[in-house]
C-alpha atoms as a PDB file:
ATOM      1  CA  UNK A   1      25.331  48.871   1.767  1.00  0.00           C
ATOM      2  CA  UNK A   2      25.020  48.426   5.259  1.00  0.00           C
ATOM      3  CA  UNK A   3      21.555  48.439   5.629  1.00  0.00           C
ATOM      4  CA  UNK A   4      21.361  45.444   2.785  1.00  0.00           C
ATOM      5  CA  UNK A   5      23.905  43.671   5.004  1.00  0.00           C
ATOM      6  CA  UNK A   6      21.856  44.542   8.081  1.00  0.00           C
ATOM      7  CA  UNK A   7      18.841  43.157   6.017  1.00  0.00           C
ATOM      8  CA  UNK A   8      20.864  40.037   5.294  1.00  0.00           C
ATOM      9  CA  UNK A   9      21.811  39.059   8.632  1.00  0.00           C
ATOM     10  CA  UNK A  10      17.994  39.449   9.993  1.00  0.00           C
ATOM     11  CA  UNK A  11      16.914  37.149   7.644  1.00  0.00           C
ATOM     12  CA  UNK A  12      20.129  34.502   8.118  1.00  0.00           C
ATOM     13  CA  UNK A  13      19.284  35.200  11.798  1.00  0.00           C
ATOM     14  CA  UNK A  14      15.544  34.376  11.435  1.00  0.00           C
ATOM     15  CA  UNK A  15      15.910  31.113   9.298  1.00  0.00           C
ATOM     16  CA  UNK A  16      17.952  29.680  11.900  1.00  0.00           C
ATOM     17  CA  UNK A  17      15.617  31.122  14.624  1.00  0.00           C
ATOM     18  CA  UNK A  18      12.858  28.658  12.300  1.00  0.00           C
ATOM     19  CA  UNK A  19      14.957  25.666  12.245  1.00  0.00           C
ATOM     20  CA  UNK A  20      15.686  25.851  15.619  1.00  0.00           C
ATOM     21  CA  UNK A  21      11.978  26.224  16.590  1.00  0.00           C
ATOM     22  CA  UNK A  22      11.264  22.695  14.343  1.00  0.00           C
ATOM     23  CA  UNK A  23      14.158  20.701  15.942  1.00  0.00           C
ATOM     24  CA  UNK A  24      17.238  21.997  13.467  1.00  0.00           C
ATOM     25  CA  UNK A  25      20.096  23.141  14.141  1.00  0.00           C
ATOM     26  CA  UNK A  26      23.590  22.614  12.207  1.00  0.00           C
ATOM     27  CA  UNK A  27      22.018  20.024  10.411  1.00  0.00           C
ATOM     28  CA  UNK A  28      21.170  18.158  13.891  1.00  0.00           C
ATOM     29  CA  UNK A  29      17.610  17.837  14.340  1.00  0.00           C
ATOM     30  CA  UNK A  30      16.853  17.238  18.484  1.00  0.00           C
ATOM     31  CA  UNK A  31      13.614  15.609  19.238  1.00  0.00           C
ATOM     32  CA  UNK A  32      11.268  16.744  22.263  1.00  0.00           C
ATOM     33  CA  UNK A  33      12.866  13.292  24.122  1.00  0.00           C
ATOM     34  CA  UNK A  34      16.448  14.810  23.225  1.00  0.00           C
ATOM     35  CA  UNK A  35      16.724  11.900  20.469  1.00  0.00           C
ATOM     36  CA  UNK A  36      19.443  13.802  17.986  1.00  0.00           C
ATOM     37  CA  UNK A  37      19.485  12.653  14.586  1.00  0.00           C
ATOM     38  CA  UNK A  38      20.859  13.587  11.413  1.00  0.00           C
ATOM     39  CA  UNK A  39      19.301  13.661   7.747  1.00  0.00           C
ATOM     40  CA  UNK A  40      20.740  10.469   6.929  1.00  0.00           C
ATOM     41  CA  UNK A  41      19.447   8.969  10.077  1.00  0.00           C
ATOM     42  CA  UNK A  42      16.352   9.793   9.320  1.00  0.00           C
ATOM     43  CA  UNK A  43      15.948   8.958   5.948  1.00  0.00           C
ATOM     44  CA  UNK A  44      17.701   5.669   7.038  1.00  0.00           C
ATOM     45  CA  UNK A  45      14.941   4.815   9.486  1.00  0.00           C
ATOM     46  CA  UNK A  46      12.540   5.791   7.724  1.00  0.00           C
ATOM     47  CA  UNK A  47      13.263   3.464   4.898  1.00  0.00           C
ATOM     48  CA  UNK A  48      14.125   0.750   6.952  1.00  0.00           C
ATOM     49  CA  UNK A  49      10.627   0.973   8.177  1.00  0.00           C
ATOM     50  CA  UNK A  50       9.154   0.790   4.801  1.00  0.00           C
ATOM     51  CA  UNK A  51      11.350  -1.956   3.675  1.00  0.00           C
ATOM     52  CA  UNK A  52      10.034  -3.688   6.684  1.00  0.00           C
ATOM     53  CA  UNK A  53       6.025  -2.790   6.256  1.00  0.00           C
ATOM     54  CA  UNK A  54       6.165  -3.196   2.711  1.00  0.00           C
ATOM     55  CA  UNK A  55       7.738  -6.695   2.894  1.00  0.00           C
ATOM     56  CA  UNK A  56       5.477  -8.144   5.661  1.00  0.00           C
ATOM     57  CA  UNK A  57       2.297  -6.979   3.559  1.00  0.00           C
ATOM     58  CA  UNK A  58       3.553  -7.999   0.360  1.00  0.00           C
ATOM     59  CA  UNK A  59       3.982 -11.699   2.091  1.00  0.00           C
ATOM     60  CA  UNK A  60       0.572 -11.567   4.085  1.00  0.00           C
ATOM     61  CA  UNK A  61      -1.062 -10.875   0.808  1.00  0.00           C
ATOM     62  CA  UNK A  62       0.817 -13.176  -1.319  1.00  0.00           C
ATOM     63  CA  UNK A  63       0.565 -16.685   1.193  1.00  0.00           C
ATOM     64  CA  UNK A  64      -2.402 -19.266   0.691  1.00  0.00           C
ATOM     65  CA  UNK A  65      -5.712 -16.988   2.036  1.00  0.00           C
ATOM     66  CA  UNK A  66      -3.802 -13.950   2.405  1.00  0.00           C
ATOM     67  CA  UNK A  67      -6.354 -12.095   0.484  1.00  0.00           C
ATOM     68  CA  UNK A  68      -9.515 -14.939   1.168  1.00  0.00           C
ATOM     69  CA  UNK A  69      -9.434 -15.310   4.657  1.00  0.00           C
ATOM     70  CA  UNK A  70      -8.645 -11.924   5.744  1.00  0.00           C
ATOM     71  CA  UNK A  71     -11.544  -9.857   5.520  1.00  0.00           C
ATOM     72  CA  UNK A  72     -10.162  -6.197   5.098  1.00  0.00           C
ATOM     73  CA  UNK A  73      -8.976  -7.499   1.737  1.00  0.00           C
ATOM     74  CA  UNK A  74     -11.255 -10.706   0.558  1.00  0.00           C
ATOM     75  CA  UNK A  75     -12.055  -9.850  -2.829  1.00  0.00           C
ATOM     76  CA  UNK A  76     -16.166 -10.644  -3.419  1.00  0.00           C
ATOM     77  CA  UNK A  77     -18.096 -11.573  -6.343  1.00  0.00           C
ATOM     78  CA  UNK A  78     -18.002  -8.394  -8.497  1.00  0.00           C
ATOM     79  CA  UNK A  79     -20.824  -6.344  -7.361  1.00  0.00           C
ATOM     80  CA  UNK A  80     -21.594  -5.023 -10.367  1.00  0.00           C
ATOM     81  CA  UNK A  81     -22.602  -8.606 -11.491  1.00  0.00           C
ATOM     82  CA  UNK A  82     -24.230  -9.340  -8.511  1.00  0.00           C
ATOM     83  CA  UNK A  83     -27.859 -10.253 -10.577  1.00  0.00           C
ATOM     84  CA  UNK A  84     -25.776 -12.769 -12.444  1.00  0.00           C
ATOM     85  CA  UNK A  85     -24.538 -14.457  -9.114  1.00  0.00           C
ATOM     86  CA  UNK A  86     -28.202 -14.276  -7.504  1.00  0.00           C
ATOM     87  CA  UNK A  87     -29.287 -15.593 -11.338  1.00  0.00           C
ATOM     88  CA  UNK A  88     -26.996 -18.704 -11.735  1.00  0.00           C
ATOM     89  CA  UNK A  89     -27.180 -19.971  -7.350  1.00  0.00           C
ATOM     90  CA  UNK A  90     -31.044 -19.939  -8.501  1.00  0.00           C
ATOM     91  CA  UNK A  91     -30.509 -22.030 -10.978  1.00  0.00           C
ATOM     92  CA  UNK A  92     -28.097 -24.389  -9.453  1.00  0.00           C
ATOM     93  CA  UNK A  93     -24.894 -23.225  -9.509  1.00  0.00           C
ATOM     94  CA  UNK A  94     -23.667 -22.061  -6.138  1.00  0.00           C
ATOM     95  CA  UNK A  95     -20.901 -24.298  -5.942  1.00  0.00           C
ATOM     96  CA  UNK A  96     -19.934 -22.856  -8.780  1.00  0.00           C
ATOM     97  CA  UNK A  97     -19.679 -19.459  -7.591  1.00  0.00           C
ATOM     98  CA  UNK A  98     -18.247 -20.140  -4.968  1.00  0.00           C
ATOM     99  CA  UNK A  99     -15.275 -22.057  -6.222  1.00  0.00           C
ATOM    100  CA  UNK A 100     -15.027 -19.102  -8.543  1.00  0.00           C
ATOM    101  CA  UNK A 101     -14.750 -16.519  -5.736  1.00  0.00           C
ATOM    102  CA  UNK A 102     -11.874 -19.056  -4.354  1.00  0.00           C
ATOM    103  CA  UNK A 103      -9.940 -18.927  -7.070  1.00  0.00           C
ATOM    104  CA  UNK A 104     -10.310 -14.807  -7.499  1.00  0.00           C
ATOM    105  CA  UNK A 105      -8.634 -14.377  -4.293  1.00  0.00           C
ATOM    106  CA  UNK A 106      -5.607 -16.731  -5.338  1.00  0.00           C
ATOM    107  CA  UNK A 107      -5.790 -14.908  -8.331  1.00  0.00           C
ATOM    108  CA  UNK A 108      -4.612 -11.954  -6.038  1.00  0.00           C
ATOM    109  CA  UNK A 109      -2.476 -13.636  -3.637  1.00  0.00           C
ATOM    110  CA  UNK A 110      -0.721 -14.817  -6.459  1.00  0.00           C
ATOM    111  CA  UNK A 111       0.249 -11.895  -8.386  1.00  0.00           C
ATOM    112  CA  UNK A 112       1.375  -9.974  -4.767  1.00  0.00           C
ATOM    113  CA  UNK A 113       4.257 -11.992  -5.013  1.00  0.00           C
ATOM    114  CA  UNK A 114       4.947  -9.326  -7.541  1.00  0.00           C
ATOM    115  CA  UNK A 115       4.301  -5.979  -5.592  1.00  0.00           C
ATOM    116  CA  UNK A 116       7.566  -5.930  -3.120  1.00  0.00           C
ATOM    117  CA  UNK A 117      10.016  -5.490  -5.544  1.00  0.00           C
ATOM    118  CA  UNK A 118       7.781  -2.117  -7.428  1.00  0.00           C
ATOM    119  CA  UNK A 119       7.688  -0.721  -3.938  1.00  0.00           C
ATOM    120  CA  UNK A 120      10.776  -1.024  -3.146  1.00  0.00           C
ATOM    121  CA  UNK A 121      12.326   0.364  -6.358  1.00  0.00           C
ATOM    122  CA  UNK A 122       9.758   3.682  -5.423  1.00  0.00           C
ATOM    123  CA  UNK A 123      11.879   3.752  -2.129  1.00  0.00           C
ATOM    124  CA  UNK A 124      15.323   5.199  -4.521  1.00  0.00           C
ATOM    125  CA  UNK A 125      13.100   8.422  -5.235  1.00  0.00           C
ATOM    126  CA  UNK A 126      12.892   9.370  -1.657  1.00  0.00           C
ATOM    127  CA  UNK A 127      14.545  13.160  -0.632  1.00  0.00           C
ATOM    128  CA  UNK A 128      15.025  14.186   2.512  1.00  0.00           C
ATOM    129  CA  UNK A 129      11.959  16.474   2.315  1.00  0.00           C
ATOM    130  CA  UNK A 130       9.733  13.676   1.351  1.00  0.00           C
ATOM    131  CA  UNK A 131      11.434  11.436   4.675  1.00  0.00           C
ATOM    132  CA  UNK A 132      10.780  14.543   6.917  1.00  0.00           C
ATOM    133  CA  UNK A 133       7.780  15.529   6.014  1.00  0.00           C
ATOM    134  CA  UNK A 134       6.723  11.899   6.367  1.00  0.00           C
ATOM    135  CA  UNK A 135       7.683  11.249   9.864  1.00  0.00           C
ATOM    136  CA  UNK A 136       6.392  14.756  11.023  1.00  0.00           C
ATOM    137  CA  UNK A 137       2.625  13.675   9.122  1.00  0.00           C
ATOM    138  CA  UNK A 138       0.758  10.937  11.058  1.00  0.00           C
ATOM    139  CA  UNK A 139      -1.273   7.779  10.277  1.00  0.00           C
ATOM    140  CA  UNK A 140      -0.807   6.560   7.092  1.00  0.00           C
ATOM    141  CA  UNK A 141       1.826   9.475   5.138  1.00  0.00           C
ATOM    142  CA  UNK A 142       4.355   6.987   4.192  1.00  0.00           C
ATOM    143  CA  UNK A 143       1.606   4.482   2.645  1.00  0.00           C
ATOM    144  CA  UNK A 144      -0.020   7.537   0.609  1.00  0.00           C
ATOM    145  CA  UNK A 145       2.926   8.240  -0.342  1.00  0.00           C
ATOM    146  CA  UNK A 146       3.907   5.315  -1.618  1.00  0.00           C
ATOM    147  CA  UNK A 147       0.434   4.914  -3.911  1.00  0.00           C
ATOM    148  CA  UNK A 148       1.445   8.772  -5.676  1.00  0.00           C
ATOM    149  CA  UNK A 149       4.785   6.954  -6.421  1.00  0.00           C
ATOM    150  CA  UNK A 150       3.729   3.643  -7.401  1.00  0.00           C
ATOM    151  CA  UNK A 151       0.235   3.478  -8.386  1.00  0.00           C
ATOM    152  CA  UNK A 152       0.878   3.856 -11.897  1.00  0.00           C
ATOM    153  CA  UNK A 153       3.684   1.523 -12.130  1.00  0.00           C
ATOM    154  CA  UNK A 154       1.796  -1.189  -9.694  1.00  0.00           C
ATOM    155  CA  UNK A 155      -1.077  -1.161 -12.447  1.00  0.00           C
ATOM    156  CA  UNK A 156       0.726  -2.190 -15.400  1.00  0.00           C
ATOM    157  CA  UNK A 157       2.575  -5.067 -13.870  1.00  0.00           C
ATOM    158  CA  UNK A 158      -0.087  -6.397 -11.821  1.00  0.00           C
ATOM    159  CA  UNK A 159      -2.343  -6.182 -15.025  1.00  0.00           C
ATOM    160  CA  UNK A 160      -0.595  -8.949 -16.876  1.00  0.00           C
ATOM    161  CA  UNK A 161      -0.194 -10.746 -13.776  1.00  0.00           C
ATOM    162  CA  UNK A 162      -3.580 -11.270 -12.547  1.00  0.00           C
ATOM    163  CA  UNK A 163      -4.505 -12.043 -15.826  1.00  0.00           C
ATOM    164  CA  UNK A 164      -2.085 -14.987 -15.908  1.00  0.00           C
ATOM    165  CA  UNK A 165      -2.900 -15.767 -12.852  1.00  0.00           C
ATOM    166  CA  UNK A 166      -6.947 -15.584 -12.742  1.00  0.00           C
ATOM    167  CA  UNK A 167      -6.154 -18.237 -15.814  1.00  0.00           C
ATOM    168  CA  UNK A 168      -3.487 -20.193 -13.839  1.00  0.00           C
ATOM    169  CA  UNK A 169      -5.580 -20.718 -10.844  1.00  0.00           C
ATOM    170  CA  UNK A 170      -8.500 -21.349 -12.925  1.00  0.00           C
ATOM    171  CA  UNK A 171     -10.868 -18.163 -12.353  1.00  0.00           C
ATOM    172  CA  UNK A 172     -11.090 -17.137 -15.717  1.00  0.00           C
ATOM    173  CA  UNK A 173     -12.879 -20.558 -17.068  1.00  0.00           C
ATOM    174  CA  UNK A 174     -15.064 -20.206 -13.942  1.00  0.00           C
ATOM    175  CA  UNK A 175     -16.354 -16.874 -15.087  1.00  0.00           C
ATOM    176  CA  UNK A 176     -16.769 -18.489 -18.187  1.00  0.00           C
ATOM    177  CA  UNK A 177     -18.761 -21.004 -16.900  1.00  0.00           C
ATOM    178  CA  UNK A 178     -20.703 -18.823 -15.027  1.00  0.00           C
ATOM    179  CA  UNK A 179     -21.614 -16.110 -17.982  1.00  0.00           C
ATOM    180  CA  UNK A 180     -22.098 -18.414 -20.152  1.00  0.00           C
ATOM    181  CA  UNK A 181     -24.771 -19.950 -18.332  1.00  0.00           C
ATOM    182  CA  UNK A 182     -26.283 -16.746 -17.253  1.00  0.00           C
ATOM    183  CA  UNK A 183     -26.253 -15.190 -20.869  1.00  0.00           C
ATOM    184  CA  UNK A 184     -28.151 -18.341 -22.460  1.00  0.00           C
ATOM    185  CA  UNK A 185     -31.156 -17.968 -20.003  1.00  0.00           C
ATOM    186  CA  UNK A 186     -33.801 -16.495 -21.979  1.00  0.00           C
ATOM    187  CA  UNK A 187     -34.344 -12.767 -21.799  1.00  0.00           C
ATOM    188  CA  UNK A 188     -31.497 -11.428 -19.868  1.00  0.00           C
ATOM    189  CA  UNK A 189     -29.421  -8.529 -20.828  1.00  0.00           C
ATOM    190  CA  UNK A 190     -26.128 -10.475 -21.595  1.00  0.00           C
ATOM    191  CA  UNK A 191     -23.158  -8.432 -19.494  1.00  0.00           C
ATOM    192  CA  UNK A 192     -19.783  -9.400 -19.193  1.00  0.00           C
ATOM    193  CA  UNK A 193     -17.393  -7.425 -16.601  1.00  0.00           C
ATOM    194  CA  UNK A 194     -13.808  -7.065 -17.179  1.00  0.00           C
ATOM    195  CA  UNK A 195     -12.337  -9.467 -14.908  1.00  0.00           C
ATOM    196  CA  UNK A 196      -8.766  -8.772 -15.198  1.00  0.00           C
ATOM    197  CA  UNK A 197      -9.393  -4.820 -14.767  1.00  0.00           C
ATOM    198  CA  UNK A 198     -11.656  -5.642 -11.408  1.00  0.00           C
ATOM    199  CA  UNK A 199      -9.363  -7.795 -10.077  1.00  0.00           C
ATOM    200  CA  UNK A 200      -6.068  -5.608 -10.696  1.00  0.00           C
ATOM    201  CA  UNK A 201      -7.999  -2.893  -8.644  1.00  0.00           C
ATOM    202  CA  UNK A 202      -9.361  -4.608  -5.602  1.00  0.00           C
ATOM    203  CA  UNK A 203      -5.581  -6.819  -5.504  1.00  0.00           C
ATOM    204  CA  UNK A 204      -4.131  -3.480  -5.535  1.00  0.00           C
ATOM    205  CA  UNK A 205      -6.404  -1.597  -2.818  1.00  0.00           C
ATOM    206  CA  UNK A 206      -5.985  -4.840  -0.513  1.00  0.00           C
ATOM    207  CA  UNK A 207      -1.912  -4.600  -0.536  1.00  0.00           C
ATOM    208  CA  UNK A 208      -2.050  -0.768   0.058  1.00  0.00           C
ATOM    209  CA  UNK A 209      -4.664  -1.488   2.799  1.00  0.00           C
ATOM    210  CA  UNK A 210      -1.838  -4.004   4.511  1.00  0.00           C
ATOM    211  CA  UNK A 211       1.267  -1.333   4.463  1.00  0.00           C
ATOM    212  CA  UNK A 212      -0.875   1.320   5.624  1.00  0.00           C
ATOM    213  CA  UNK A 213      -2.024  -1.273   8.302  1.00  0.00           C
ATOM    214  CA  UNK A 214       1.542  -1.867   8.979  1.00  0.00           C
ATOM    215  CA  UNK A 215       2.498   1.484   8.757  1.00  0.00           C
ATOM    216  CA  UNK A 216       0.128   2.244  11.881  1.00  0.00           C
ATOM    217  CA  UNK A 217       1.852  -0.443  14.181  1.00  0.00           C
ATOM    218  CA  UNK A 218       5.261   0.816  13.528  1.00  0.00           C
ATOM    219  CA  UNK A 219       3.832   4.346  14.517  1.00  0.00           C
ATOM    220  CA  UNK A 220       2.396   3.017  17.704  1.00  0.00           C
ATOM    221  CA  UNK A 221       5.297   1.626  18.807  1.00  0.00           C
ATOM    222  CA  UNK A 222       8.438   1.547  16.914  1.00  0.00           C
ATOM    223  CA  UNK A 223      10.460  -0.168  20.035  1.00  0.00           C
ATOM    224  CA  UNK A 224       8.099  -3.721  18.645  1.00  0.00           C
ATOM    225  CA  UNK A 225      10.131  -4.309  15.806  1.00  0.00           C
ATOM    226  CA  UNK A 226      13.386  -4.547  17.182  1.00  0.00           C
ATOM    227  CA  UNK A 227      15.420  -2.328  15.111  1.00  0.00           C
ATOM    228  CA  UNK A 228      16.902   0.371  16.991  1.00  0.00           C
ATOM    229  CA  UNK A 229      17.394   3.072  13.796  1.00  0.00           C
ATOM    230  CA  UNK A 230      13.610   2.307  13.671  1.00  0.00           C
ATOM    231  CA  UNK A 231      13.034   2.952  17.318  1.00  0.00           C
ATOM    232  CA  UNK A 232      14.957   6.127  17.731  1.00  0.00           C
ATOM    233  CA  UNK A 233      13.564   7.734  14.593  1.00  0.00           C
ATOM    234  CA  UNK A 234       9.641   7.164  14.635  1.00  0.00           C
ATOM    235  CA  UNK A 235      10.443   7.183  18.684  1.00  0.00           C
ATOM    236  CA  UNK A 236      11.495  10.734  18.355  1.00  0.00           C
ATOM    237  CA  UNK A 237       8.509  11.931  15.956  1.00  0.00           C
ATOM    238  CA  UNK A 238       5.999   9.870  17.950  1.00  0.00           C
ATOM    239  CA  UNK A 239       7.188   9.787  21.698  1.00  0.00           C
ATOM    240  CA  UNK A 240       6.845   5.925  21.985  1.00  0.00           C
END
């Protein structure tokens, strides 16, 4: 009996031996600046953060040339129709193509307006262990994070809403315009890409692209955005 309690108290003593070593103790976890913060402080910064990245991406890629003029994100003529676009400006029809690439990028910035609110909602799933190990990863852990939590759900709204919107903005009679003219020349092998399903997917990798873009400026320095729950917790992880 006394060597199991013996046994107990080593291992009692060595788990808070551990959490000291990472910062812990009593709950209080003590940066290398001396920044003390609790759990809830740092899942409150955390999120705070993410509300903030997630919001400024979501309304970079959702304004007039959010997605056209910015080119980490510009969606491009589908590549794997790229003979049909080389086909049709030989015939003619560059404007064409052209106005059609347009309206694929509104097509995008229209249907962001949608992703905030799925990102958000992803936030209410967040433990403590998924906040710490966050702030302790680097780069872009909160972004990737985000994607295992919301990739699915991202996909089936967006679906519907690019496809509304690539008709809305007029990109889906464009294409039409554009295939059909390609498939009545003579000889070709007649194709015919999925628009909606390209679109959803490049709309998608373009908003992820932004948080994890914003993600990295918060990292660099947290003391930028004004907010001091913001400042003291990626301050203490980072050193900025």
């Amino acid at each position: 009996m006394i060597k199991k309690i013996a046994f107990t108290a080593l291992l009692f003593s060595m788990f808070l031996s551990t959490r000291a070593q990472n910062g812990f103790l009593n709950g209080i976890f003590t940066a290398g600046n001396g920044t003390q913060l609790t759990n809830d402080n740092m899942v409150e910064g955390l999120l705070e953060a993410l509300k903030l990245g997630i919001n400024t991406a979501s309304g970079n890629a959702s304004k007039t040339d959010g997605f056209f003029k910015n080119p980490d994100i510009f969606i491009p003529f589908p590549p794997e129709a790229e003979k049909v676009k080389s086909t049709v400006e030989g015939i003619g029809m560059k404007s064409q193509v052209d106005d059609f690439i347009i309206k694929l990028n509104r097509a995008a910035e229209k249907a962001s307006e949608k992703a905030a609110p799925i990102f958000l909602d992803a936030l209410k799933q967040m433990t403590f262990s998924d906040a710490l190990n966050i702030l302790q990863s680097k780069d872009d852990a909160a972004t990737q994070y985000l994607k295992s939590k919301t990739m699915t759900p991202l996909t089936d709204a967006f679906a519907p809403v690019i496809n509304e919107a690539l008709s809305t903005v007029g990109a889906t009679q464009a294409w039409e315009v554009i295939f059909s003219a390609y498939n009545n020349i003579p000889f070709v092998k007649k194709v015919n890409p999925d628009l909606g399903k390209y679109t959803t997917e490049k709309a998608l990798v373009g908003i992820f692209k932004l948080v994890s873009q914003e993600e990295m400026k918060i990292r660099k320095d947290p003391a930028a955005f004004g907010n001091n729950i913001i400042q003291n917790v990626f301050g203490a992880f980072t050193g900025n």
